[in-house]
Each structure stands twice: as C-alpha cells, then as structure tokens.
C-alpha atoms as a PDB file:
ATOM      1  CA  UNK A   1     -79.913  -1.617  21.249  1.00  0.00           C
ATOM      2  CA  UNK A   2     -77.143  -0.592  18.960  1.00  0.00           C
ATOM      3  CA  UNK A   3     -76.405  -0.026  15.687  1.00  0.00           C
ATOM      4  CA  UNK A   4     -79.157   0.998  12.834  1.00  0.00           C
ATOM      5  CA  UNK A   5     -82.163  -0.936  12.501  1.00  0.00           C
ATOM      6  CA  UNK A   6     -83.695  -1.287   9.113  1.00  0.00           C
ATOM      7  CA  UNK A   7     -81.089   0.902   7.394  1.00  0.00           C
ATOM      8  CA  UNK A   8     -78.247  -1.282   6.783  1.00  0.00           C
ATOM      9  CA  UNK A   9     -75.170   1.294   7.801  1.00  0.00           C
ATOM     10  CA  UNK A  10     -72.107  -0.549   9.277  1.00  0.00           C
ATOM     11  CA  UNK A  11     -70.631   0.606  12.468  1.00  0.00           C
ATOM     12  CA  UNK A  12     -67.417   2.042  12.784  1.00  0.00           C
ATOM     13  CA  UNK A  13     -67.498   3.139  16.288  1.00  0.00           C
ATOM     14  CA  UNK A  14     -68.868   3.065  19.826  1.00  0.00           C
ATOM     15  CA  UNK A  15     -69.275   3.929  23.186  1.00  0.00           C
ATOM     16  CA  UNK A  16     -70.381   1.551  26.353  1.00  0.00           C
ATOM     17  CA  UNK A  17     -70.451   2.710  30.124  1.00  0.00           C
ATOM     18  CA  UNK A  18     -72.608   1.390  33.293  1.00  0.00           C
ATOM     19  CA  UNK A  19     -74.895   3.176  35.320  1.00  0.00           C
ATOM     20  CA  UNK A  20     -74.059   4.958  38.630  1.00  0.00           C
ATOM     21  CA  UNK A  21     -74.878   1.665  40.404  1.00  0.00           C
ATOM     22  CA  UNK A  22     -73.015  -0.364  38.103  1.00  0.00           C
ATOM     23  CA  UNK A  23     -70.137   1.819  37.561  1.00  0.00           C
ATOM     24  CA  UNK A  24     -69.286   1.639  41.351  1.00  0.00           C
ATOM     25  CA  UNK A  25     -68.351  -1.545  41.420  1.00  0.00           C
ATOM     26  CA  UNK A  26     -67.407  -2.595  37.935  1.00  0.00           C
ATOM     27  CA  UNK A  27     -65.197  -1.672  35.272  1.00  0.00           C
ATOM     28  CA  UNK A  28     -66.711  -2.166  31.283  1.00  0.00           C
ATOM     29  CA  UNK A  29     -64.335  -3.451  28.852  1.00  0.00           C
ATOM     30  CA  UNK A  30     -64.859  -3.823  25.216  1.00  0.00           C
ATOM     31  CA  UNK A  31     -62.798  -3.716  21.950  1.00  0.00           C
ATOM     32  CA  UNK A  32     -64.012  -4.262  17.838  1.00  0.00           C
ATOM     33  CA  UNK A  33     -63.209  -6.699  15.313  1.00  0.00           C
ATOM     34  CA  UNK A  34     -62.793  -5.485  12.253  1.00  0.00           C
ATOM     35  CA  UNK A  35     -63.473  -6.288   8.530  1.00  0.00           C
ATOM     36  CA  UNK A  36     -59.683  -5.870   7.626  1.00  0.00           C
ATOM     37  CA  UNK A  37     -58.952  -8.931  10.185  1.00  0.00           C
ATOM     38  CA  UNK A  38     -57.643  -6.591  13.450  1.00  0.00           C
ATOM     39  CA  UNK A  39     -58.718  -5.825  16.925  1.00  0.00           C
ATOM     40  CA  UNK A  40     -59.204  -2.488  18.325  1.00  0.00           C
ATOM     41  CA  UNK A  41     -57.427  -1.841  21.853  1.00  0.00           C
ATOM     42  CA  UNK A  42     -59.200  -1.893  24.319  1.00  0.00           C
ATOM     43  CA  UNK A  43     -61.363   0.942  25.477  1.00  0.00           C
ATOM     44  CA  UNK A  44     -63.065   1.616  29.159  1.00  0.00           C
ATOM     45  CA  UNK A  45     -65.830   2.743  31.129  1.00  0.00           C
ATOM     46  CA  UNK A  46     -67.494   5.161  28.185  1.00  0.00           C
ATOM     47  CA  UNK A  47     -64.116   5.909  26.408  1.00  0.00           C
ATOM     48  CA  UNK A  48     -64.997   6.665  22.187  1.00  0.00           C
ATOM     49  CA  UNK A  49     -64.122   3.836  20.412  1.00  0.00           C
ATOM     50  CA  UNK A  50     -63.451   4.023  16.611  1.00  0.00           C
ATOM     51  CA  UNK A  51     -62.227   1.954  13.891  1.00  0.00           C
ATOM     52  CA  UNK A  52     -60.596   4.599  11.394  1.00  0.00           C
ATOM     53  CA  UNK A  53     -63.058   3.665   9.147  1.00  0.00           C
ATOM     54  CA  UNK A  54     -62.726  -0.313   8.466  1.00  0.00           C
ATOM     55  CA  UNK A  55     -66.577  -1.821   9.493  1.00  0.00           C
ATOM     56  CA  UNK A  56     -67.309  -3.014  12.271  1.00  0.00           C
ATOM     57  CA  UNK A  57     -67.585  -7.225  12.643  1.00  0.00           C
ATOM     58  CA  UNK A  58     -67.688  -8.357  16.027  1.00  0.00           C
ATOM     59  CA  UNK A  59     -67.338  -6.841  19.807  1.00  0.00           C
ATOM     60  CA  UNK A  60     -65.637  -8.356  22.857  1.00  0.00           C
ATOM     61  CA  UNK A  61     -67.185  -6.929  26.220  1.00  0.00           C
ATOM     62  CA  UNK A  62     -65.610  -7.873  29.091  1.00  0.00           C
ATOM     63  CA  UNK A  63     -67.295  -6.499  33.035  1.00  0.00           C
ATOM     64  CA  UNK A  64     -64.393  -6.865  35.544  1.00  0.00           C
ATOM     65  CA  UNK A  65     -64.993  -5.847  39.775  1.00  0.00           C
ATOM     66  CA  UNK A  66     -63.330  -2.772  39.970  1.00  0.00           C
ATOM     67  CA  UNK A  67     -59.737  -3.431  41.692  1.00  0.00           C
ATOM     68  CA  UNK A  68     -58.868  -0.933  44.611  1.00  0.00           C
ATOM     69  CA  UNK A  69     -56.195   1.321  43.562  1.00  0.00           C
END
C-alpha cells in the first residue's frame, strides 16, 4: 500500500527497503517522476526520497542481486 486512500493528497516523497531475507541478497532501486517532467536520482535500500515539492507521477523500482564488493 502507499500513498492516501480516499483523501486525494499527492505524494512528494518515499521510502522502499526489503526485509531481512530480502535485503540479503538484493539491492531495491527506485526513483520518481515528477509533474514538472524530471526524474529523481536514484535512491537505495530505504534511503528518503523526496521531490522538493513537485507531485509525485510515476515510480521506477528496479530489484538487482546484490554484487559482492
């Protein structure tokens, strides 16, 4: 679930991370679209992710195998 059901507030930010099992052996991905026509960067494993205020209108998620460093 995310956003606000039933009260009709855009989105300007957000937050996405695995669980322990997942987090193990993946990496989470994701970036915004935004109303004014830009992408976000991209943000990982539970960083904040904001838009400085322009709504939110699509998100990219991308899961990748975590990569031995």
């Amino acid at each position: 679930m995310a956003g606000t059901v039933g009260v009709r507030k855009p989105i300007y930010g957000m937050k996405i991370r695995l669980d322990e099992a997942g987090i193990e052996k993946f990496d989470i991905l994701y970036r915004m679209h935004k109303f004014d026509g830009e992408w976000t960067a991209w943000a990982k494993n539970g960083e904040e992710l904001l838009s400085q205020g322009v709504k939110l209108n699509a998100i990219q998620i991308n899961l990748a195998p975590k990569t031995k460093a």
